[in-house]
N, C-alpha and C. Protein backbone atom coordinates (compact mmCIF):
# COMPACT_ATOMS: atom_id res chain seq x y z
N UNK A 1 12.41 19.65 55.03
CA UNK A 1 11.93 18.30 55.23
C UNK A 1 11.47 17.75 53.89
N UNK A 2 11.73 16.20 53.77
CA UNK A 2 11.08 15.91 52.69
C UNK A 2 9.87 14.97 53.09
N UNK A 3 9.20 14.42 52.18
CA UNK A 3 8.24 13.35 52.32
C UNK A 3 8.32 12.81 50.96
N UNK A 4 7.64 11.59 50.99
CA UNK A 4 7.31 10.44 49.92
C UNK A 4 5.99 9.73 50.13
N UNK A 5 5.74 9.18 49.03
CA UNK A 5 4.61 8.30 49.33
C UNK A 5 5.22 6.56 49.14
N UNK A 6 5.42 5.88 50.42
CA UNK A 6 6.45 4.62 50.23
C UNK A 6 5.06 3.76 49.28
N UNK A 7 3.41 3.91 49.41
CA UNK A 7 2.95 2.85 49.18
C UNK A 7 1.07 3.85 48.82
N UNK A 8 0.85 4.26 47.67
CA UNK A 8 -0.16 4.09 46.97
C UNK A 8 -1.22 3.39 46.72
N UNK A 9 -2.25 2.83 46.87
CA UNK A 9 -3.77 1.97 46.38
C UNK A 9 -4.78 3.03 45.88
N UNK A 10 -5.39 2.97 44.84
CA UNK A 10 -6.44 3.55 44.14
C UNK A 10 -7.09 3.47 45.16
N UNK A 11 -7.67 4.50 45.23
CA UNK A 11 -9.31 4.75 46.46
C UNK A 11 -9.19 4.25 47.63
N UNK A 12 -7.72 4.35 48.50
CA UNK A 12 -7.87 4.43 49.74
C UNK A 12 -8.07 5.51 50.65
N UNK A 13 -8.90 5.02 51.57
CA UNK A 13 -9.65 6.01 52.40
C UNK A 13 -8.64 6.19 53.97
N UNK A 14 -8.03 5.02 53.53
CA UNK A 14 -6.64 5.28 54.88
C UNK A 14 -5.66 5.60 54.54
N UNK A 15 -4.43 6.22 55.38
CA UNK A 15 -3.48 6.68 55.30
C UNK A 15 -2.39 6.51 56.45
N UNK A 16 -1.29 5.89 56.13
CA UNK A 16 -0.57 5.90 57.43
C UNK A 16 1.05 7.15 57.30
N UNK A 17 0.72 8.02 58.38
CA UNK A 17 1.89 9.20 58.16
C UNK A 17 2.65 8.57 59.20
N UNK A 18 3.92 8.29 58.33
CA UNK A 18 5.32 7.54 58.93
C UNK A 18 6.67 9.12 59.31
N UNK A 19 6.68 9.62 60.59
CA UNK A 19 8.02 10.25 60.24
C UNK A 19 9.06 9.21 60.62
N UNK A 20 9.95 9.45 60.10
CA UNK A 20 11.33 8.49 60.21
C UNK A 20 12.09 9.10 61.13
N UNK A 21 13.41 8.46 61.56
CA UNK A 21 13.99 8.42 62.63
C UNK A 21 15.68 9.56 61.93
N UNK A 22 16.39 9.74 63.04
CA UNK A 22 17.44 10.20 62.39
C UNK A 22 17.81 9.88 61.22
N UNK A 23 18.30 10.27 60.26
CA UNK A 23 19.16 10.06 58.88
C UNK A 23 18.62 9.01 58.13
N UNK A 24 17.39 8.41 58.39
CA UNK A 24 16.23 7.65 57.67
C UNK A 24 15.74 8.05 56.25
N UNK A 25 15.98 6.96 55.44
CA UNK A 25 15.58 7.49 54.05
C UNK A 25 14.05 6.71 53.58
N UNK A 26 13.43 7.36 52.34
CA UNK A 26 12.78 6.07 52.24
C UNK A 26 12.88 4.78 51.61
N UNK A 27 14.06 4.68 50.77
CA UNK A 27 14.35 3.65 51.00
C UNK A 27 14.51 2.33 51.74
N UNK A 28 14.84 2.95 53.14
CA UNK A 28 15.11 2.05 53.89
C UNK A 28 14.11 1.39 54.19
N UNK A 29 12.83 1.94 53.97
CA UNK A 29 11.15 1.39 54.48
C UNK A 29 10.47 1.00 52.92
N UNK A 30 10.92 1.06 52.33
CA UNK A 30 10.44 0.73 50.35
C UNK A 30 9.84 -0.69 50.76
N UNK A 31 10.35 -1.63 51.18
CA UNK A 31 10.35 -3.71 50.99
C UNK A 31 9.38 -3.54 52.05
N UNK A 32 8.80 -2.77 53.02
CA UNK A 32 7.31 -3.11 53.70
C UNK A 32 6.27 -3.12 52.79
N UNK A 33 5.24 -3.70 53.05
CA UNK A 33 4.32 -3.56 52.05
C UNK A 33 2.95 -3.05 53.15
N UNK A 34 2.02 -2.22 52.92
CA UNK A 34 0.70 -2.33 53.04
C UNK A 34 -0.57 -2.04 52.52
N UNK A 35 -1.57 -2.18 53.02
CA UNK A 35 -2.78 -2.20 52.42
C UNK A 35 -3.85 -1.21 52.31
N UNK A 36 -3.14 -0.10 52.77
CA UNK A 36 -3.58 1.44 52.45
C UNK A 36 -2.45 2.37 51.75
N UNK A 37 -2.46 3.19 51.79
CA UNK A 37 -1.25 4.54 51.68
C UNK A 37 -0.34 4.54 52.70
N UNK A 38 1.00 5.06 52.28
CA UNK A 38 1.52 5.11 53.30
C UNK A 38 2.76 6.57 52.85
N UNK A 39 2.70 7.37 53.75
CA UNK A 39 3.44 8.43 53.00
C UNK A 39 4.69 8.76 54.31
N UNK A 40 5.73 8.93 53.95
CA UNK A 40 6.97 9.05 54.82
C UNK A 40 7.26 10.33 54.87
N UNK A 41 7.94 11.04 56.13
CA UNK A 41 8.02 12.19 56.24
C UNK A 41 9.73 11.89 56.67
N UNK A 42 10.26 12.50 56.15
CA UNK A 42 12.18 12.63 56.30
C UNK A 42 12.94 13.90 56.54
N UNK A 43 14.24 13.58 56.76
CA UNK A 43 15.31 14.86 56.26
C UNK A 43 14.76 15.95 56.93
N UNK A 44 15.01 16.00 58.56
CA UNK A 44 14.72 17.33 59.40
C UNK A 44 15.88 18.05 59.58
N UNK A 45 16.34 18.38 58.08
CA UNK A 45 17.81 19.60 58.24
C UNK A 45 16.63 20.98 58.29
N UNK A 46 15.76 20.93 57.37
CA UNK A 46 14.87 22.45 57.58
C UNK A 46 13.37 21.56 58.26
N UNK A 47 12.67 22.81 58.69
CA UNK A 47 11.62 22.64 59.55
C UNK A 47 10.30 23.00 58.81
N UNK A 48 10.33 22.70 57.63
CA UNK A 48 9.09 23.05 56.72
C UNK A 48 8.78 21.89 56.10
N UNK A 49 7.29 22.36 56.02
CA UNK A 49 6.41 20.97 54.93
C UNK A 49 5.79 22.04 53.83
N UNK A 50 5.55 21.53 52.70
CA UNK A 50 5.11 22.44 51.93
C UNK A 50 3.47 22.05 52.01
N UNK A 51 2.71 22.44 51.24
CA UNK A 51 1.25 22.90 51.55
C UNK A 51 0.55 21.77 50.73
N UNK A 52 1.37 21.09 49.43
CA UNK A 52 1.23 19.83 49.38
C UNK A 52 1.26 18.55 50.09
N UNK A 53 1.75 18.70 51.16
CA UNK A 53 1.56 17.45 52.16
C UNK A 53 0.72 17.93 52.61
N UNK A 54 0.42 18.79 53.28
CA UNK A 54 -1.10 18.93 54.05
C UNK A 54 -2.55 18.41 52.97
N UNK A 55 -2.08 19.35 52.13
CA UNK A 55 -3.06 18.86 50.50
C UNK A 55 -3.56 17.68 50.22
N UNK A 56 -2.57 16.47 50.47
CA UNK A 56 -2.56 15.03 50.31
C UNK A 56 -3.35 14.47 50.91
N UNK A 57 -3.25 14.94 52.39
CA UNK A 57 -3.83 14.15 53.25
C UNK A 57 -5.58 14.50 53.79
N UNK A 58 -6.00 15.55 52.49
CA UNK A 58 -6.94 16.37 53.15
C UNK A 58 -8.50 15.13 52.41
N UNK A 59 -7.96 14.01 51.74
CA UNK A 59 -8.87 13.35 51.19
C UNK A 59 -9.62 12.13 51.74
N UNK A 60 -8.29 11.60 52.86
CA UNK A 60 -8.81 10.49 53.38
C UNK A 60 -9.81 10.30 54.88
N UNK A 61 -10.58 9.41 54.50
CA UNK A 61 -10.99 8.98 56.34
C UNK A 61 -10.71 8.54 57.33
N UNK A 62 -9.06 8.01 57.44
CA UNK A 62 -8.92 8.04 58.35
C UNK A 62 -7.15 8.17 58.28
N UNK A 63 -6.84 8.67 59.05
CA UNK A 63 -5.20 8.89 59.33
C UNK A 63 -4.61 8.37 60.79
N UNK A 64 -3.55 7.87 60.25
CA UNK A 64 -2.64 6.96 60.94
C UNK A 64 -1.12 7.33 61.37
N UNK A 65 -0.64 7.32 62.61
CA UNK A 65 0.43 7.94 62.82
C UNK A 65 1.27 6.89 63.50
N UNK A 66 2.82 6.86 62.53
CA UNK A 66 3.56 6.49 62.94
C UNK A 66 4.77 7.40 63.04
N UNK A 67 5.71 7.27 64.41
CA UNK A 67 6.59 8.03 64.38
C UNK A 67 7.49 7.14 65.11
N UNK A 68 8.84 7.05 64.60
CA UNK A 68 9.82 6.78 65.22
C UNK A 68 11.18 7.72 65.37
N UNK A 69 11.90 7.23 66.51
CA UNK A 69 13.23 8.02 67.06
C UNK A 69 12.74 9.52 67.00
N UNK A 70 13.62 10.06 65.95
CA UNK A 70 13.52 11.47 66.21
C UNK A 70 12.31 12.09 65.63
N UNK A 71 11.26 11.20 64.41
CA UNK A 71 10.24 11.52 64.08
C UNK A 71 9.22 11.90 65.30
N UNK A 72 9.51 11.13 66.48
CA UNK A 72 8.27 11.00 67.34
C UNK A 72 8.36 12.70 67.69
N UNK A 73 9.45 13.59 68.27
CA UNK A 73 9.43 14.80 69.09
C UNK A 73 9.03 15.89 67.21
N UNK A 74 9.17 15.53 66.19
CA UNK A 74 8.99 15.94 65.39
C UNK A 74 7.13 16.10 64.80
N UNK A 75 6.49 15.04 64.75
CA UNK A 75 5.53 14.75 64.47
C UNK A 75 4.66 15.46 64.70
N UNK A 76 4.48 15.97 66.24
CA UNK A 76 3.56 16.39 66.88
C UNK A 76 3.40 18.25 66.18
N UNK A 77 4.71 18.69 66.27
CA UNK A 77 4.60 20.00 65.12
C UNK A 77 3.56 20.10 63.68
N UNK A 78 3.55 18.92 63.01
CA UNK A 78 2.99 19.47 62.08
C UNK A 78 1.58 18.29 61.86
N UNK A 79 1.35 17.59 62.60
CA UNK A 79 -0.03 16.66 62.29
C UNK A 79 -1.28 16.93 63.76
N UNK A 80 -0.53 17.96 64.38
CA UNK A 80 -1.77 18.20 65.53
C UNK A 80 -2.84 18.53 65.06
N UNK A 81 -3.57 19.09 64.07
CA UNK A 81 -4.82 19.55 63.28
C UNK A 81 -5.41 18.49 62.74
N UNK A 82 -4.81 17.71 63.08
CA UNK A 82 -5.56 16.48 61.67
C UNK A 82 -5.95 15.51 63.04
N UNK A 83 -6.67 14.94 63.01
CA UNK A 83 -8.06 14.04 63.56
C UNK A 83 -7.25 12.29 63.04
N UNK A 84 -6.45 12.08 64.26
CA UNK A 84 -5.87 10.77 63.63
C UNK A 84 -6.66 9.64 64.80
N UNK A 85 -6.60 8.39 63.84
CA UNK A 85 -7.17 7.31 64.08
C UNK A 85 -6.15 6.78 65.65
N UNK A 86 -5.23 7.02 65.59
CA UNK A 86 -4.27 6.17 65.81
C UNK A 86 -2.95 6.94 66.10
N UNK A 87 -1.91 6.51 66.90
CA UNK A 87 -0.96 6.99 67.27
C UNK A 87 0.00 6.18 67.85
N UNK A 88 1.00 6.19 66.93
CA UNK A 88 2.00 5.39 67.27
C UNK A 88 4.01 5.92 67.53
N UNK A 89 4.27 5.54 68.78
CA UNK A 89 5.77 6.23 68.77
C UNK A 89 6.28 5.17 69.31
N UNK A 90 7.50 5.00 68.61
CA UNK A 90 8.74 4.07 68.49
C UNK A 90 10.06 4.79 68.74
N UNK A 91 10.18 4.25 70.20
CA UNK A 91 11.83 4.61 70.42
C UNK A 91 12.18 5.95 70.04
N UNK A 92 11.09 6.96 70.83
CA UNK A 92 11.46 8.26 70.66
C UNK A 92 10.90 8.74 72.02
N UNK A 93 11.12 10.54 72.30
CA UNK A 93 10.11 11.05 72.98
C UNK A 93 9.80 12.60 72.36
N UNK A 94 8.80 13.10 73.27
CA UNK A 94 8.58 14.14 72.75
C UNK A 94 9.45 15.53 72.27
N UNK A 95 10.50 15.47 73.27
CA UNK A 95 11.66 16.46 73.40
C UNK A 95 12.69 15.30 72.60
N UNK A 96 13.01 15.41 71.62
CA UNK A 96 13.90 14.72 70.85
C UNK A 96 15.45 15.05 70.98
N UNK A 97 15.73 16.41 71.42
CA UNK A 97 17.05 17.04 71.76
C UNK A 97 17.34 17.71 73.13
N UNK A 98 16.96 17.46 74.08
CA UNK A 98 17.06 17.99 75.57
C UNK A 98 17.97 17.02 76.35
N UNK A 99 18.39 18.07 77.45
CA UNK A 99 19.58 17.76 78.65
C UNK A 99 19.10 16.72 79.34
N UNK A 100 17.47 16.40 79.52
CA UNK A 100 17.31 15.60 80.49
C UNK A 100 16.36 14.57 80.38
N UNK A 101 15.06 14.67 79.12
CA UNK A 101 14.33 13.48 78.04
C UNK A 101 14.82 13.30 76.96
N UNK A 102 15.99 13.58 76.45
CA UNK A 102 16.06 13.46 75.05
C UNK A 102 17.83 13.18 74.59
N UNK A 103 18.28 13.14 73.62
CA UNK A 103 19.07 12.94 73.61
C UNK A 103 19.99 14.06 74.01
N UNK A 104 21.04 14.22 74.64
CA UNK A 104 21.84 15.70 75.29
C UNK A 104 22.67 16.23 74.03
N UNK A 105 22.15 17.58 73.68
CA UNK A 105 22.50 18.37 73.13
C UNK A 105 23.56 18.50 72.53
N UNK A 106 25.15 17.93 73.71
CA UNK A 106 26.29 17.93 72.96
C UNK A 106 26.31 16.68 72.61
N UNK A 107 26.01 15.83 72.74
CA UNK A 107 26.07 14.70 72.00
C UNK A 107 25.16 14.56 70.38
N UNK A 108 24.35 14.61 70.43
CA UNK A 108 23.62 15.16 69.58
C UNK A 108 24.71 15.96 68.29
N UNK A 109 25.32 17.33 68.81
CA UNK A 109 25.69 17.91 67.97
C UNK A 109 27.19 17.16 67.44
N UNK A 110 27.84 16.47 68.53
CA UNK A 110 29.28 15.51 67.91
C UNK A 110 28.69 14.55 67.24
N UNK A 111 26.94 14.25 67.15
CA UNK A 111 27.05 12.87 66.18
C UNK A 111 26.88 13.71 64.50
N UNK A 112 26.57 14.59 65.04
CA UNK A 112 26.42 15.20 63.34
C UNK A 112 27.47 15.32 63.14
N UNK A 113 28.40 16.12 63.70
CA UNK A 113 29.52 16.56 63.33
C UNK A 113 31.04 15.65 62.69
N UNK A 114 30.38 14.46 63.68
CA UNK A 114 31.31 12.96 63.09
C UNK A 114 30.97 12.11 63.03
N UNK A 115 29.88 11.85 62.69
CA UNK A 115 29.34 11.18 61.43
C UNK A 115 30.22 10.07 60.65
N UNK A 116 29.97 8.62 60.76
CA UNK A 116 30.86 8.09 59.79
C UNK A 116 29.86 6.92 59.45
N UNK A 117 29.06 7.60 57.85
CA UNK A 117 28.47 7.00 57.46
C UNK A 117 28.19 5.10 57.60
N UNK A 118 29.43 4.73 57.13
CA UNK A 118 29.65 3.26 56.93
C UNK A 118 28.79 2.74 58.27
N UNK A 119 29.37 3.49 59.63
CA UNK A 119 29.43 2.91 61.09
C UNK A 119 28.18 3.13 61.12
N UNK A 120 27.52 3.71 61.02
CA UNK A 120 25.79 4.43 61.12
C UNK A 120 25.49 3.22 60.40
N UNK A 121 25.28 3.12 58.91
CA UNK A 121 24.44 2.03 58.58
C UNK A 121 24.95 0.88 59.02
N UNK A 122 25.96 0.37 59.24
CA UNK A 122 25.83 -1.37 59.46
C UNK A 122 25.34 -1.09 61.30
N UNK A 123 25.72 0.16 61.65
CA UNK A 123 24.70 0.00 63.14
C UNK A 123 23.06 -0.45 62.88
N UNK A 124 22.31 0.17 62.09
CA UNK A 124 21.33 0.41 61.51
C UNK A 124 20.29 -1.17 61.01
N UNK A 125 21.58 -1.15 60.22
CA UNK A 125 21.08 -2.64 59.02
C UNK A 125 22.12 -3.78 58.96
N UNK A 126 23.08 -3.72 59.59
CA UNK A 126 24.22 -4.93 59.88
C UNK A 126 25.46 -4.96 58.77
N UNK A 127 25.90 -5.54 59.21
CA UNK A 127 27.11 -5.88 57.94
C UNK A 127 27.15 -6.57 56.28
N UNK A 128 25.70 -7.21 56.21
CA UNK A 128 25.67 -7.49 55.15
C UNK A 128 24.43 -6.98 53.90
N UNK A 129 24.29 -5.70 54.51
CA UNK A 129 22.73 -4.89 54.03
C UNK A 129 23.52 -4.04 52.60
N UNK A 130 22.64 -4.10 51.96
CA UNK A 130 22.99 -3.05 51.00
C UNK A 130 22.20 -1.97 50.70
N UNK A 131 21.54 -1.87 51.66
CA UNK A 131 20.39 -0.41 51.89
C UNK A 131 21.48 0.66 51.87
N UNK A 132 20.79 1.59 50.89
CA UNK A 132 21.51 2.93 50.85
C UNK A 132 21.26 3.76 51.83
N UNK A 133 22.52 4.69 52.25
CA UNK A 133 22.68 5.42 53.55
C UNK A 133 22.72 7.00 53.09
């Protein structure tokens, strides 16, 4: 897994933890702007955070959770210890890959498997986006 920090302020005491949705970069969330921190969590090919994201977040007063699509069944793995303000899920559920809440398994595995970039992003961001995919 990776993470980023989309949005930095000297001496904020808030924090909003964004996981992203399938094949979500941070790019694609860069042109939001806000008025605390905001750090993105991505790229669930491996299932690890390193000890620096936990590290990061061990300063502020209050933490903020956003999770969308496949972030939402993701999220809950690695921010249950932390004391959040707030909780937010977008167009996900908890079981992110199941037969009967989530998306079904073989489907799931034919979208990886065929994959056609182009079709993914203008699904995503439309036909005239130039957000990188």
């Amino acid at each position: 897994m990776k993470y980023t920090f989309l949005h930095t302020h000297a001496q904020s005491e808030k924090c909003i933890i964004f996981f992203g949705g399938f094949a979500t970069q941070a790019a694609h969330f860069a042109h939001l702007s806000a008025d605390c921190d905001v750090i993105m969590v991505y790229d669930y090919r491996d299932f690890v955070l390193p000890q620096a994201f936990f590290d990061s977040l061990a300063s502020y007063k209050m933490l903020y959770l956003i999770a969308f699509s496949m972030g939402v069944s993701i999220a809950p793995h690695f921010i249950s210890t932390f004391n959040l303000h707030r909780k937010i899920a977008i167009n996900g559920t908890n079981i992110g890959i199941d037969r009967h809440f989530g998306i079904h398994p073989l489907v799931f595995k034919k979208t990886i498997s065929h994959l056609n970039v182009p079709d993914f992003k203008t699904a995503l961001f439309g036909t005239q986006s130039d957000m990188p995919l």
